[in-house]
C-alpha atoms as a PDB file:
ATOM      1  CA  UNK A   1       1.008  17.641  11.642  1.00  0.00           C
ATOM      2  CA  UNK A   2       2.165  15.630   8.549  1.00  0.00           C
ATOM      3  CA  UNK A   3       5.600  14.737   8.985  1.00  0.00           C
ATOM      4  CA  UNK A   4       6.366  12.767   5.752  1.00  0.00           C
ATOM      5  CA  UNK A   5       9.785  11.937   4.813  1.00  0.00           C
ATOM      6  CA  UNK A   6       9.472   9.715   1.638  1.00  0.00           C
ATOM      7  CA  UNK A   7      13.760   8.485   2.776  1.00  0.00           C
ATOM      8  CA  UNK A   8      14.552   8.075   5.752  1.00  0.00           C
ATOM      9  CA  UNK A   9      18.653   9.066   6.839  1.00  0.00           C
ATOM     10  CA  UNK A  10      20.606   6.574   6.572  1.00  0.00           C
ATOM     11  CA  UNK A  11      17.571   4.163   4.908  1.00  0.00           C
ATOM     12  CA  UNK A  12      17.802   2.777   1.593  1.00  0.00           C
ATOM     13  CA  UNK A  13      15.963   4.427  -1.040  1.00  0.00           C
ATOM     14  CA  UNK A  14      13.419   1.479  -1.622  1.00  0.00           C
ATOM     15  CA  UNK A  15      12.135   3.249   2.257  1.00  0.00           C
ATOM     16  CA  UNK A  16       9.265   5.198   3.248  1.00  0.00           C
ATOM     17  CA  UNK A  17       8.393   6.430   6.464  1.00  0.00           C
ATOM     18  CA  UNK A  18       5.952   8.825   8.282  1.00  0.00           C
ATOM     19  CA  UNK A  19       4.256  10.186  10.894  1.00  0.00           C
ATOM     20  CA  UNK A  20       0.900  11.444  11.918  1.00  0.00           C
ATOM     21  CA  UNK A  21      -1.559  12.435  14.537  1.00  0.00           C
ATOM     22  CA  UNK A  22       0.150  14.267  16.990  1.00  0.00           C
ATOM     23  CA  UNK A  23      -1.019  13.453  20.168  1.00  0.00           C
ATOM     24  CA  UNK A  24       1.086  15.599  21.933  1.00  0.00           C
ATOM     25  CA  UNK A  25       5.184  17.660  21.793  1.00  0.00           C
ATOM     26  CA  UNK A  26       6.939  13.723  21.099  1.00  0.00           C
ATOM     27  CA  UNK A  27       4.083  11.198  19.836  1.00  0.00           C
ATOM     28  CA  UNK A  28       2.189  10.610  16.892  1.00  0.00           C
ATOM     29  CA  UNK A  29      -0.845   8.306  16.623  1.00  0.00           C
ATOM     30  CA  UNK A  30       1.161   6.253  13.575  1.00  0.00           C
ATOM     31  CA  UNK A  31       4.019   6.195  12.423  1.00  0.00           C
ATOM     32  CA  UNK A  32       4.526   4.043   9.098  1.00  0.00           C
ATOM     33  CA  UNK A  33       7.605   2.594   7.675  1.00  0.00           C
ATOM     34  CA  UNK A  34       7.852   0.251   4.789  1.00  0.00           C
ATOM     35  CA  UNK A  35      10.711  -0.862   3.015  1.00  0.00           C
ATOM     36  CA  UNK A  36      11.453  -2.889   0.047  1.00  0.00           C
ATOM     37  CA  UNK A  37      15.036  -4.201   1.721  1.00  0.00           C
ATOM     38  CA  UNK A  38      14.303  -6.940   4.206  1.00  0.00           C
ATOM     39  CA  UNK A  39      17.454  -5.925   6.282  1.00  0.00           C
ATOM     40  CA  UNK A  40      15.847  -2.577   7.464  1.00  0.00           C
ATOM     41  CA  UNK A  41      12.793  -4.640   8.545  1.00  0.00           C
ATOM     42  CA  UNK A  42      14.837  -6.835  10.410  1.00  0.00           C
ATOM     43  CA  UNK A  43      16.690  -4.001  12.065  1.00  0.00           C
ATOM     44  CA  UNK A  44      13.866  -1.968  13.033  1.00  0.00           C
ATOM     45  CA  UNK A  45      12.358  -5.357  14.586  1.00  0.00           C
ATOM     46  CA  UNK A  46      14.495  -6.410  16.866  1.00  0.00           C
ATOM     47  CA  UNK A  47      12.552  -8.461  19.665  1.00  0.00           C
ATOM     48  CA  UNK A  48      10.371 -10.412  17.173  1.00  0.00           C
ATOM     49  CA  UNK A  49      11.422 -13.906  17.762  1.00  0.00           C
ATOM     50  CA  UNK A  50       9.696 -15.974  14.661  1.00  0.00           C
ATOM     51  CA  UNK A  51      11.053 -18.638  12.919  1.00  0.00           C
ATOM     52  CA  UNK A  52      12.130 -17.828   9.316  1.00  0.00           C
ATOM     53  CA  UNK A  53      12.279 -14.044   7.846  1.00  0.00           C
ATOM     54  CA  UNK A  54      11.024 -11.671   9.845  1.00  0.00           C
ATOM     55  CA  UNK A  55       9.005  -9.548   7.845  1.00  0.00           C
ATOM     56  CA  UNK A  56       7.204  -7.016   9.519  1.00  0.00           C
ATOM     57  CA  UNK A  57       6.178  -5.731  13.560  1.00  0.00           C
ATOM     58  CA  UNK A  58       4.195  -3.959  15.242  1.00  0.00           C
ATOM     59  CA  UNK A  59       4.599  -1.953  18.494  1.00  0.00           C
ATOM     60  CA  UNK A  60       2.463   0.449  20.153  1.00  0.00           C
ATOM     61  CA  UNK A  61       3.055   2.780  23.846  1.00  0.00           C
ATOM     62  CA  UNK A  62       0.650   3.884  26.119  1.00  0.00           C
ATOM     63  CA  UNK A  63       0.957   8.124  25.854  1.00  0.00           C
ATOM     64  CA  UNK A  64      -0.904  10.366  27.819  1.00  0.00           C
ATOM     65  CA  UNK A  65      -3.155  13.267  26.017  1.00  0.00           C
ATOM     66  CA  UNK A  66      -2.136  16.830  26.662  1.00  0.00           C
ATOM     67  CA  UNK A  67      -6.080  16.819  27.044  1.00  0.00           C
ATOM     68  CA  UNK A  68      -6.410  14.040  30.040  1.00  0.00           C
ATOM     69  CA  UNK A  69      -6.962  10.614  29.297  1.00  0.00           C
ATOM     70  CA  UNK A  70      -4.184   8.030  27.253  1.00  0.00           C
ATOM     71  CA  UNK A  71      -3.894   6.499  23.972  1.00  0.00           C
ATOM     72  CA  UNK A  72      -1.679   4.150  22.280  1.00  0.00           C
ATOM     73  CA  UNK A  73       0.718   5.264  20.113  1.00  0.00           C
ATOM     74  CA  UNK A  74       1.508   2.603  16.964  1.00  0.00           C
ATOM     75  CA  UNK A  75       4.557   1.402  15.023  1.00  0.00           C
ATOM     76  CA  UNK A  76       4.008  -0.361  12.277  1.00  0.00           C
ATOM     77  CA  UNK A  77       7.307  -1.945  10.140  1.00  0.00           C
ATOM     78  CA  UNK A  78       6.916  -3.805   7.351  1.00  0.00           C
ATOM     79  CA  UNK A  79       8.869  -5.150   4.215  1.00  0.00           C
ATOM     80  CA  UNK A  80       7.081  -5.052   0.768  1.00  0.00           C
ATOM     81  CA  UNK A  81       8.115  -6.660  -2.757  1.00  0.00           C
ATOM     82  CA  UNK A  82       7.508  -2.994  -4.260  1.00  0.00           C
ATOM     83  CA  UNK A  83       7.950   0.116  -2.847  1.00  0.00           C
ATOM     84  CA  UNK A  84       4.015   2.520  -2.817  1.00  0.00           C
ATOM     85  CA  UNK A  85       4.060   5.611  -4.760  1.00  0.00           C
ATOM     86  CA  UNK A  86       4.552   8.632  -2.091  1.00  0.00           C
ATOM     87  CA  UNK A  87       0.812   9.334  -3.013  1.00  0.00           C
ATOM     88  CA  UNK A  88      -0.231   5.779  -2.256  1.00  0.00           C
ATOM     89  CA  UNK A  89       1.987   6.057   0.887  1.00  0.00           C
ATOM     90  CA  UNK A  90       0.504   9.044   2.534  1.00  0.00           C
ATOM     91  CA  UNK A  91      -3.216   7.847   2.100  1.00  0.00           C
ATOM     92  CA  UNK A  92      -1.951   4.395   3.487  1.00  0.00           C
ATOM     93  CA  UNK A  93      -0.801   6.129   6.073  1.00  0.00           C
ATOM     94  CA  UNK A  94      -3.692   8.729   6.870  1.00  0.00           C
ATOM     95  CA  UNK A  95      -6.391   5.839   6.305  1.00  0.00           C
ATOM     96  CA  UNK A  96      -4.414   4.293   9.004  1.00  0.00           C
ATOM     97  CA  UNK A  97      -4.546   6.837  11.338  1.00  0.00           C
ATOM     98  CA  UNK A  98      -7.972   7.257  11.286  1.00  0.00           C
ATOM     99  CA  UNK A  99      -8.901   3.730  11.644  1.00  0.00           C
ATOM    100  CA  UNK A 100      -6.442   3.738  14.788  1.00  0.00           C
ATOM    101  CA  UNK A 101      -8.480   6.790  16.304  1.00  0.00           C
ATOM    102  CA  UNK A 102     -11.282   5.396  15.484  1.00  0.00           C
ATOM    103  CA  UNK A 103     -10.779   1.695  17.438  1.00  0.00           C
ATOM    104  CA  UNK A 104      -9.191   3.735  20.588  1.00  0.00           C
ATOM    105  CA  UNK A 105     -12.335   5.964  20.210  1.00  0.00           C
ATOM    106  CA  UNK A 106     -10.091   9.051  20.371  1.00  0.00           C
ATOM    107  CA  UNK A 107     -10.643  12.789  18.952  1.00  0.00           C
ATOM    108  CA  UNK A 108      -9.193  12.169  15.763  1.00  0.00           C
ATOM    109  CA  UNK A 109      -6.242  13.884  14.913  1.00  0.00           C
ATOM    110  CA  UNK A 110      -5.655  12.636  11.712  1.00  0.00           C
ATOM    111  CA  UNK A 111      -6.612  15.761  10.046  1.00  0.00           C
ATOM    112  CA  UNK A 112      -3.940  18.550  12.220  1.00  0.00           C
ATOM    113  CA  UNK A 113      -1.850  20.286  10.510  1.00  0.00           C
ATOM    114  CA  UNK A 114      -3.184  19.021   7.066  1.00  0.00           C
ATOM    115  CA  UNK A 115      -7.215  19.605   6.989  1.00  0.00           C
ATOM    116  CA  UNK A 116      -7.106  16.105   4.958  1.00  0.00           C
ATOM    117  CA  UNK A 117      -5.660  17.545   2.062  1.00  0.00           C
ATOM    118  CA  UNK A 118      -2.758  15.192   0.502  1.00  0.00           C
ATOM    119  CA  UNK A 119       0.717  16.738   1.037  1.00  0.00           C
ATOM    120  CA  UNK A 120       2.479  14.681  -1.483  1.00  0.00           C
ATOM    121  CA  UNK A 121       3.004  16.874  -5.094  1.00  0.00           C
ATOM    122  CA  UNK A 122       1.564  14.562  -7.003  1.00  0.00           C
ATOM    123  CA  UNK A 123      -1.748  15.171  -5.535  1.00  0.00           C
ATOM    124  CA  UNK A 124      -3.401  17.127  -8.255  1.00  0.00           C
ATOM    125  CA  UNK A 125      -5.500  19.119  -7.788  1.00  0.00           C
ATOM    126  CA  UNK A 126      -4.498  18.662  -4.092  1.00  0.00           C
ATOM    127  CA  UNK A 127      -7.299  15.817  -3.407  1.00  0.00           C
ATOM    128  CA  UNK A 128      -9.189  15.845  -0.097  1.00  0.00           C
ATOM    129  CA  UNK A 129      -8.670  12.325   1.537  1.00  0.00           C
ATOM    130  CA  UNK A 130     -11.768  12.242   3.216  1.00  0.00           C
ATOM    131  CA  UNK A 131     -12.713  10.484   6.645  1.00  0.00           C
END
């Protein structure tokens, strides 16, 4: 399901972050946040040692499928100069997913909850972002 929450509490509002392929009750396939205020970044990456501005990470955890079998859930954090529409966010994000699902070789689940269709208003007509 699309979980999509364009500010994050307690985030500035130059944040975006979301969520999606549920791969079970607690994990998604991605989950996306990008911020415009290099602070956040460097809160939300904690254990990257790098010399100079830390600027983005990227995590992952091994979950195991409801189904059988595992997959690796992935964090992304990142900073950007300019903050992506909400629109440009979510098919970031959903682009994402798929090519994750696609490199683990999983069922993709990019499309629960959503059929493909952009949630973000904006989206007009509501555009199929297609696999």
């Amino acid at each position: 399901m699309l979980l999509l929450a364009c500010v994050v509490a307690g985030c500035a509002a130059g944040t975006r972050s979301g969520r999606l392929g549920q791969l079970g009750p607690d994990a998604n396939l991605v989950t996306l946040l990008v911020s415009d205020d290099v602070t956040i970044v460097r809160r939300e990456c904690p254990l990257v040692v790098a010399a100079g501005r830390v600027l983005g990470c990227q995590t992952s955890q091994r979950v195991e499928l409801p189904t059988g079998g595992v997959a690796r859930a992935i964090r992304i954090v990142r900073y950007t100069e300019q903050l992506p529409s909400a629109l440009s966010f979510e098919i970031d994000l959903h682009e994402l997913c798929h090519a994750v699902a696609t490199v683990q070789g999983l069922d993709d689940p990019c499309h629960v909850g959503n059929d493909g269709i952009a949630q973000e208003a904006s989206a007009s007509p509501r555009a199929l972002i297609g696999r």
